[in-house]
C-alpha atoms as a PDB file:
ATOM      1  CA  UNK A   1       0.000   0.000   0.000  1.00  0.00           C
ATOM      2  CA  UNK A   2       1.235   3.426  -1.257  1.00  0.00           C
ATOM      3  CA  UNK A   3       1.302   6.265   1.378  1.00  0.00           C
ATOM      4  CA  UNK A   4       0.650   9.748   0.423  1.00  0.00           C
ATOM      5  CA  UNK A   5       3.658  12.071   1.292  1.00  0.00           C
ATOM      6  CA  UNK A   6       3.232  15.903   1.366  1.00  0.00           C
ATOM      7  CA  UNK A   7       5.742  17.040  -1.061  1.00  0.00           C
ATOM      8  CA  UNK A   8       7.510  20.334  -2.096  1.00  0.00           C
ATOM      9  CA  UNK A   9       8.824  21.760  -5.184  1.00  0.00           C
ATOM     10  CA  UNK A  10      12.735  22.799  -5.049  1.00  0.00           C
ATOM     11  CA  UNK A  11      14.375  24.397  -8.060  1.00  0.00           C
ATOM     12  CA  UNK A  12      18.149  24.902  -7.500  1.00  0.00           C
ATOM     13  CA  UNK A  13      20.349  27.077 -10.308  1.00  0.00           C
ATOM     14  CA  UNK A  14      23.491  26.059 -11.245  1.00  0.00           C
ATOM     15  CA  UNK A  15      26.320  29.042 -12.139  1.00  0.00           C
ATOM     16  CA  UNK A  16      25.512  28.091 -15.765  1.00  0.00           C
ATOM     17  CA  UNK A  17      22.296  29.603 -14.799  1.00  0.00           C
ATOM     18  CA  UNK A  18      20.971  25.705 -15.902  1.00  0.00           C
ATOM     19  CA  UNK A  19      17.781  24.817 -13.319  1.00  0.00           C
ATOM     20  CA  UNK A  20      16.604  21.566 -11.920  1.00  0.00           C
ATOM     21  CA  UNK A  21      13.229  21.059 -10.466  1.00  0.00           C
ATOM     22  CA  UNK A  22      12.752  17.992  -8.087  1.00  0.00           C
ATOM     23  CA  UNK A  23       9.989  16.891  -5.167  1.00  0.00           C
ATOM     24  CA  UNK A  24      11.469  16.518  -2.055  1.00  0.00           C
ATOM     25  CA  UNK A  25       8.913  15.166   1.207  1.00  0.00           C
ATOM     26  CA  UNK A  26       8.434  18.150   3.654  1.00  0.00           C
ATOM     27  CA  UNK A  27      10.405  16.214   6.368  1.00  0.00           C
ATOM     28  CA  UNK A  28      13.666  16.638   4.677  1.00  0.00           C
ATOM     29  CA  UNK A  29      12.546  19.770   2.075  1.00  0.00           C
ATOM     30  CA  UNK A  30      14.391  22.663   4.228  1.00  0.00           C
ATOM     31  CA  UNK A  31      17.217  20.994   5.375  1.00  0.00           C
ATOM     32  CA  UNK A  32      18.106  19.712   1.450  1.00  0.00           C
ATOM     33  CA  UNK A  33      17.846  23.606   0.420  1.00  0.00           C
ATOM     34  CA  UNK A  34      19.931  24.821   2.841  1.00  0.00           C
ATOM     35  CA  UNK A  35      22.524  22.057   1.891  1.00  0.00           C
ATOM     36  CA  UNK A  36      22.417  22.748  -1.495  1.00  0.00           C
ATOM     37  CA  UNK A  37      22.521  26.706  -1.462  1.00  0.00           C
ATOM     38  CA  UNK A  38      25.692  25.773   0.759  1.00  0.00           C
ATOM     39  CA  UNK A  39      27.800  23.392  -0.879  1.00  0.00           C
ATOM     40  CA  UNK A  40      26.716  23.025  -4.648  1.00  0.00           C
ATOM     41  CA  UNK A  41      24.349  25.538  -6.561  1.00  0.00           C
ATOM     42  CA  UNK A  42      24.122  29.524  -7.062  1.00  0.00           C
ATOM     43  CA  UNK A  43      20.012  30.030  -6.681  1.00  0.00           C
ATOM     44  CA  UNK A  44      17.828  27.672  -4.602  1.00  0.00           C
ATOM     45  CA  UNK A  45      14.618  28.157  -3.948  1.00  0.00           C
ATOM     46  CA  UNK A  46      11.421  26.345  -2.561  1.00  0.00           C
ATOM     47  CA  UNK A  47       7.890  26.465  -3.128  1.00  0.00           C
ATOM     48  CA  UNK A  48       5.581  25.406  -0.195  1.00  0.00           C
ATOM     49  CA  UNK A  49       1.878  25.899   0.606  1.00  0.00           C
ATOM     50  CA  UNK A  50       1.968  28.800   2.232  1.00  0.00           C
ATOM     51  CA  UNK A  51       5.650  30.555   0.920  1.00  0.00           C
ATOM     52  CA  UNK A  52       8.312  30.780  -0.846  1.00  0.00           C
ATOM     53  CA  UNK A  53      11.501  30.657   0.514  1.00  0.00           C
ATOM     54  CA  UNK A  54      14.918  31.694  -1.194  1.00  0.00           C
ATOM     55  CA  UNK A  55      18.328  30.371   0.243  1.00  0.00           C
ATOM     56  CA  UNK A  56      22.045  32.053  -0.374  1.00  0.00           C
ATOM     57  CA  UNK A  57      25.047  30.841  -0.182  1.00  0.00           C
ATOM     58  CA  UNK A  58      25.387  30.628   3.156  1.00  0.00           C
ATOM     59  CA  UNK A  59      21.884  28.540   3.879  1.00  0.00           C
ATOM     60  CA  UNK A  60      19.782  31.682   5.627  1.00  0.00           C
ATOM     61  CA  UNK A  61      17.392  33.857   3.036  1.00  0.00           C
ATOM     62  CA  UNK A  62      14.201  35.025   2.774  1.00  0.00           C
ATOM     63  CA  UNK A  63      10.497  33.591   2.892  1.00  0.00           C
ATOM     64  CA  UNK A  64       7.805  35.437   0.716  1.00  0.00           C
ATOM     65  CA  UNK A  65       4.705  34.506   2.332  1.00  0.00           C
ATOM     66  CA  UNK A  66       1.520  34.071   0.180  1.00  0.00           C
ATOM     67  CA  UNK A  67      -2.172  34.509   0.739  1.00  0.00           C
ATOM     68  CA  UNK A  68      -2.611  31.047   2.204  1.00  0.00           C
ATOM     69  CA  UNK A  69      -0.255  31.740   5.096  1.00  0.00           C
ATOM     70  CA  UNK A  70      -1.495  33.850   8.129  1.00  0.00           C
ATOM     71  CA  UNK A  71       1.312  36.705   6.822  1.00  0.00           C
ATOM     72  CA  UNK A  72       0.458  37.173   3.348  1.00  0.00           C
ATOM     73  CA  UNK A  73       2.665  39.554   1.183  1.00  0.00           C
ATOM     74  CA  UNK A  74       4.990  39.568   4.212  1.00  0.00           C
ATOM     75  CA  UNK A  75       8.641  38.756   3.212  1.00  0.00           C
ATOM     76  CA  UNK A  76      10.609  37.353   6.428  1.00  0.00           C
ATOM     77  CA  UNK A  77      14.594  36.651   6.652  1.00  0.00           C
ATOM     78  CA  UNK A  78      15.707  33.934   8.113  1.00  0.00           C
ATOM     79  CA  UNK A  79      19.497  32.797   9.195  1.00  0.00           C
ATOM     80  CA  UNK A  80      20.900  29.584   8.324  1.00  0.00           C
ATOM     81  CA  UNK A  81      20.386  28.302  11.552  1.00  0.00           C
ATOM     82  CA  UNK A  82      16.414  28.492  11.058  1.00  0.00           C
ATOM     83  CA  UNK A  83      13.811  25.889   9.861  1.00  0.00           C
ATOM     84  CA  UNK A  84      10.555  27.765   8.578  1.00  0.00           C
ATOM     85  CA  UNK A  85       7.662  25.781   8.058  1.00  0.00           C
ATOM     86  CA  UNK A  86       6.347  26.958   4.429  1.00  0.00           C
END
């Protein structure tokens, strides 16, 4: 039997400016991004229910909530020691 498991959509950019669009299960979503923006690619970004949230190099960024969330149009920074539930 086949579970259903909430996904998310990441797109990472490469310095080739090349993207690549996987869907990664909430559990492990943020932390992946913040890898990723670390230690391989020049743009991540991912696409949850209620936000979108946009890493740097460095694994903090910025979260652009939308209308779903209970901040919409907000835009909130957070460091790369944060997990934000989008």
């Amino acid at each position: 039997m086949k579970t259903h498991q909430s996904r998310v959509k990441l797109i990472v950019q490469s310095p080739s400016e090349r993207n690549t669009t996987v869907w990664l299960p909430y559990a492990v979503a943020f932390a992946a991004a913040r890898g990723i923006a670390r230690e391989t690619h020049f743009a991540v970004i991912l696409m949850g229910p209620y936000g979108t949230a946009r890493f740097n190099y460095s694994g903090a960024g910025v979260v652009e909530w939308n209308e779903h969330s209970t901040m919409p149009g907000t835009t909130t920074r957070f460091c790369e020691r944060t997990t934000v539930c989008i």
